[in-house]
Each structure stands twice: as structure tokens, then as C-alpha cells.
C-alpha atoms as a PDB file:
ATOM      1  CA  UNK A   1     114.965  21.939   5.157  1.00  0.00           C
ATOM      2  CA  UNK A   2     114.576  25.414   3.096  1.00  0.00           C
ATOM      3  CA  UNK A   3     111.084  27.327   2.491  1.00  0.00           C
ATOM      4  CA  UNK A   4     110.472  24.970  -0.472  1.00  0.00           C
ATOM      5  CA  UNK A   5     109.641  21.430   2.018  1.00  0.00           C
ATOM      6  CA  UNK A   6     108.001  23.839   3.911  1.00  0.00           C
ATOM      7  CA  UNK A   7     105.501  25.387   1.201  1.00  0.00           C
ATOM      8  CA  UNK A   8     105.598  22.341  -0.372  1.00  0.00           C
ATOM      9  CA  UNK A   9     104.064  20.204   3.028  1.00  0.00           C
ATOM     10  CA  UNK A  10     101.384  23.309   2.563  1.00  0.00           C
ATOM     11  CA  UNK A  11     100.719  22.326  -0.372  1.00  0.00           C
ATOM     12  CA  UNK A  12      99.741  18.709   0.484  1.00  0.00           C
ATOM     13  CA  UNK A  13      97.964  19.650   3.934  1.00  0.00           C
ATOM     14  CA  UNK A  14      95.775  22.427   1.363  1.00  0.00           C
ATOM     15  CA  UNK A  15      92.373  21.180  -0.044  1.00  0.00           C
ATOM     16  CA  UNK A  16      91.135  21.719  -3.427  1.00  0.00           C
ATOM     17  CA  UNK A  17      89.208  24.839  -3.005  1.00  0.00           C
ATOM     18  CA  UNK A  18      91.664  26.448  -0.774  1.00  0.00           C
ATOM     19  CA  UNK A  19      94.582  26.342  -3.455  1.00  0.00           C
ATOM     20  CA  UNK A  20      91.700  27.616  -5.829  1.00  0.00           C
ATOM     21  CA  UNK A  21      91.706  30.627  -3.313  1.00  0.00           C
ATOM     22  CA  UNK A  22      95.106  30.956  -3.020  1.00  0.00           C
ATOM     23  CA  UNK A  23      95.822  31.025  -6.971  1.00  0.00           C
ATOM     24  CA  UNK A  24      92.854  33.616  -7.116  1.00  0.00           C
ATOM     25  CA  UNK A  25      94.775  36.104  -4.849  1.00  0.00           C
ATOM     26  CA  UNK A  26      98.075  35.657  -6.811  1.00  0.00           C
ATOM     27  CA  UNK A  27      98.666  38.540  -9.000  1.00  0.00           C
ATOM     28  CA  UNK A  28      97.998  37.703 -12.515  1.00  0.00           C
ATOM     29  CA  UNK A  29     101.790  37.919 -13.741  1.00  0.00           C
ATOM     30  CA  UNK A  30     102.386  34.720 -10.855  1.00  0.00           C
ATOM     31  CA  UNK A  31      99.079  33.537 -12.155  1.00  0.00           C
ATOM     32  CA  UNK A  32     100.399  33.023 -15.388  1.00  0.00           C
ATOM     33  CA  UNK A  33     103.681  31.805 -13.821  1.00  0.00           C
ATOM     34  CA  UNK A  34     101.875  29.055 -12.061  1.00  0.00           C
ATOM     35  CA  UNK A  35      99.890  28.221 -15.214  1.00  0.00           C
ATOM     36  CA  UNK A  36     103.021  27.895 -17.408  1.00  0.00           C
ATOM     37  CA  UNK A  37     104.516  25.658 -14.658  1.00  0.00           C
ATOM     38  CA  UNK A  38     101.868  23.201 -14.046  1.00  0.00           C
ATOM     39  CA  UNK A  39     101.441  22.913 -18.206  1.00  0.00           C
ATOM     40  CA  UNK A  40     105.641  22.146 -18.336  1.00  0.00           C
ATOM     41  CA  UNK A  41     105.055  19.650 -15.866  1.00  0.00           C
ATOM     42  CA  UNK A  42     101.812  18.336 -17.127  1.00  0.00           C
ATOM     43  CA  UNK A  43     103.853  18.089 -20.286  1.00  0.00           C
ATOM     44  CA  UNK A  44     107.157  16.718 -18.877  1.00  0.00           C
ATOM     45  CA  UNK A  45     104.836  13.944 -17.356  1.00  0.00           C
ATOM     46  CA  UNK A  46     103.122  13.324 -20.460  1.00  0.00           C
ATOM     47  CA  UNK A  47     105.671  14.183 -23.818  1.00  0.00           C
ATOM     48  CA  UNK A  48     105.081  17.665 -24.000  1.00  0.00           C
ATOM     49  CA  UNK A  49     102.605  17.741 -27.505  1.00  0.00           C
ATOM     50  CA  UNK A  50     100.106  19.804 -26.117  1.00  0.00           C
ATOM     51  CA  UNK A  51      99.555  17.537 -23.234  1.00  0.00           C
ATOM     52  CA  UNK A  52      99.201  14.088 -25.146  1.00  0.00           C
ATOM     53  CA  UNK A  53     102.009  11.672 -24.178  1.00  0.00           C
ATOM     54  CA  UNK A  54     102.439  11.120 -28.205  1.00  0.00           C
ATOM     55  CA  UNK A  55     101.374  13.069 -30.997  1.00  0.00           C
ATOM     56  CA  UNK A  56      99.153  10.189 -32.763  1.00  0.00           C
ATOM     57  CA  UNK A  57      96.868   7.646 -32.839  1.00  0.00           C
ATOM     58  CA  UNK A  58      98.647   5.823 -30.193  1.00  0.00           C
ATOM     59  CA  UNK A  59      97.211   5.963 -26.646  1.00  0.00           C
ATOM     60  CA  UNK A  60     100.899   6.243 -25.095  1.00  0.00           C
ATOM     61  CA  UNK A  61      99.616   7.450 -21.431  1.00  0.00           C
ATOM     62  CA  UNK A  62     100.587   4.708 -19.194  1.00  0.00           C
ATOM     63  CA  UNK A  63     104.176   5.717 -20.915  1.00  0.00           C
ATOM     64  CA  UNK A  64     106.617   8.032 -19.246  1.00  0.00           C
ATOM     65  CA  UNK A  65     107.521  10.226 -21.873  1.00  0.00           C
ATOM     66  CA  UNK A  66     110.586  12.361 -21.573  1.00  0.00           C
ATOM     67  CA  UNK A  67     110.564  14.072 -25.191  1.00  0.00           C
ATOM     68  CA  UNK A  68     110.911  18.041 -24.558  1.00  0.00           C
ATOM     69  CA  UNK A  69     109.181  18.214 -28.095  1.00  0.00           C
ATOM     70  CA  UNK A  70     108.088  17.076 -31.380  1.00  0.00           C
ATOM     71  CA  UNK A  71     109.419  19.564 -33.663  1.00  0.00           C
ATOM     72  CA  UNK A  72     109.817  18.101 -37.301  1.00  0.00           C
ATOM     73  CA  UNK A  73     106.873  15.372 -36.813  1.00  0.00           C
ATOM     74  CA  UNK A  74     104.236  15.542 -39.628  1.00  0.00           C
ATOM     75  CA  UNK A  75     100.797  15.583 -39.002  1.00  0.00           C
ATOM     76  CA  UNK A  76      98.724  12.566 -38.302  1.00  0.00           C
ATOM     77  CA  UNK A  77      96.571  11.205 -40.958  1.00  0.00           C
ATOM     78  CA  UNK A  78      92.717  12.139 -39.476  1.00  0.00           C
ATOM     79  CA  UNK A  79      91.976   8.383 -40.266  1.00  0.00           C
ATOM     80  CA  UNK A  80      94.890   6.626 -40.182  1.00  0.00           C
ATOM     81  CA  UNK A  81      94.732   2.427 -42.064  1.00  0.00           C
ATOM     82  CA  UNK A  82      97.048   1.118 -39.371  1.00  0.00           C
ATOM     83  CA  UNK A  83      98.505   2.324 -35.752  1.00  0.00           C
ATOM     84  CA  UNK A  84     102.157   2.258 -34.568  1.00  0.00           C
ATOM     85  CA  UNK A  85     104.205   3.228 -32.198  1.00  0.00           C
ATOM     86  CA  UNK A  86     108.278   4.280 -32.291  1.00  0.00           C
ATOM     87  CA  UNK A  87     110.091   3.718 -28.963  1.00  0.00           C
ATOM     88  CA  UNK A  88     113.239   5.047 -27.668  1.00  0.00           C
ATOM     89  CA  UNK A  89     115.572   4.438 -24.445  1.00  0.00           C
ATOM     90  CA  UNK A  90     116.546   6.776 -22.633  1.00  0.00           C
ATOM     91  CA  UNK A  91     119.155   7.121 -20.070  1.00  0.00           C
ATOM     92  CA  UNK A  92     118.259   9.164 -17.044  1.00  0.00           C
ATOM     93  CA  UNK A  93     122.334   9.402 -16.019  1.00  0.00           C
ATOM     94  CA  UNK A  94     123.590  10.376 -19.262  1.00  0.00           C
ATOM     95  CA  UNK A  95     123.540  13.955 -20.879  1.00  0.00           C
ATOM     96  CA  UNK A  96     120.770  14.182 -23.366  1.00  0.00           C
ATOM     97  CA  UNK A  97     119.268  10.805 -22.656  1.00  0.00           C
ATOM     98  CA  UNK A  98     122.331   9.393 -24.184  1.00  0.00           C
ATOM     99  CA  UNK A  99     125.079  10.013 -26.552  1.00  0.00           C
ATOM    100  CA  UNK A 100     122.906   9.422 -29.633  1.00  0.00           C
ATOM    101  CA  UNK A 101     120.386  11.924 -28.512  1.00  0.00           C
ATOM    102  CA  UNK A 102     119.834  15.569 -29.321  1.00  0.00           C
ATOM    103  CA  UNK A 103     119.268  18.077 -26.903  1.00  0.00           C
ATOM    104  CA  UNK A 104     115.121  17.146 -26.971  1.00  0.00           C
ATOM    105  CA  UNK A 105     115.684  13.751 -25.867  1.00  0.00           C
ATOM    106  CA  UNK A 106     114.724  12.051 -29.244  1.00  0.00           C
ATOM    107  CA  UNK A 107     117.675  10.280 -31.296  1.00  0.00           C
ATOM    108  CA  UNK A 108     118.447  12.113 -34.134  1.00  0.00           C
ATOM    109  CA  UNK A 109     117.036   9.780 -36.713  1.00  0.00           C
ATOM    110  CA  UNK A 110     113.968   9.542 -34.836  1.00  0.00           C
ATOM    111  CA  UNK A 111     111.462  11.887 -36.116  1.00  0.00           C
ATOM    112  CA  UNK A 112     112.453  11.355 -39.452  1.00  0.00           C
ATOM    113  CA  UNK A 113     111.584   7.385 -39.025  1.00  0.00           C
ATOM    114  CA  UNK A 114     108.580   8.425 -37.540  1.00  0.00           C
ATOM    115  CA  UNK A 115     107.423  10.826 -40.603  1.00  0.00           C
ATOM    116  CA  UNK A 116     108.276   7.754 -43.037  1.00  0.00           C
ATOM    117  CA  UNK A 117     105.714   5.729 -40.907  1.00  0.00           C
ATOM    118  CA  UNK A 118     102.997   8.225 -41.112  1.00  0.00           C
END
């Protein structure tokens, strides 16, 4: 196995407060590294959208999302009259998601259908 299983078994063995220490000491440049990753992951795991799985009114968290990003999606109405949900497939072994997918995992219609539900 290479350095990574072996930091990463670290990792697991570490408790709370001694990765706490251990980011502390990191220089603030790795600081920031380690920051940016855990907030990619957080937001792989959870749609990206500043950390919520779905940009709306939806409580989509027991969803895996695997949207890089919502670019093009209006804003949600503050009190929206009705809730709703679009769902898409997508295909772990194919490029994209799929062949009808842009490069941020969404189909291309997608956010458009989305905006005309809002």
C-alpha cells in the first residue's frame, strides 16, 4: 500500500481533538487546502449548493447528489405555495453521468425545467 492507506489508517486511529491539533500546526496555505477539500467533499456528498443537497425547499439529504453545481437555477421563492422536487439518473460508468448530460452532471434541459417550476 502507498503513504496514502497509511495516513489514511492515521486518520481513523486519530481522535477528535488530536486532528484539531494536527490542522492547528499545518501552515495556513495547507490549512486552507484542507478546508477547501473537506467543503468539495462535503459538497460532492451533498450537491455542492453551498452544502445543501438541493437548492430549495426540498429536504433532499437522505439523497446522494452528484450535481458539481447549480449554475443557471433561479432563486427560490422565500415562501414558496407548493414544494417539488426534479430528479435525474445518473450513470456512475458513463462519461458525464450519461450521454444526455453536460459536464456538471445535470441533463441539459434540466435547470431550465427546474426554473419553469419555481
Amino acid at each position: 500500500m502507498g503513504s496514502g492507506a497509511s495516513s489514511q489508517e492515521g486518520v481513523k486511529a486519530a481522535s477528535k481533538e488530536e486532528l484539531a491539533a494536527a490542522f492547528k500546526d499545518l501552515p495556513a496555505e495547507q490549512q486552507a487546502k484542507v478546508k477547501e477539500a473537506l467543503a468539495a467533499a462535503s459538497g460532492a456528498a451533498s450537491g455542492g449548493a453551498g452544502g445543501a443537497a438541493c437548492p430549495g425547499p426540498v429536504d433532499c439529504s437522505c439523497i446522494t447528489t452528484v450535481a458539481k453545481d447549480y449554475k443557471g437555477l433561479c432563486d427560490q421563492p422565500k415562501e414558496p405555495k407548493f414544494k417539488g422536487a426534479l430528479c435525474q439518473i445518473y450513470v456512475r460508468s458513463a462519461p458525464y453521468g450519461g450521454s444526455d448530460k453536460s459536464n456538471n452532471g445535470h441533463r441539459y434541459d434540466s435547470i431550465p425545467f427546474a426554473n419553469g417550476m419555481i
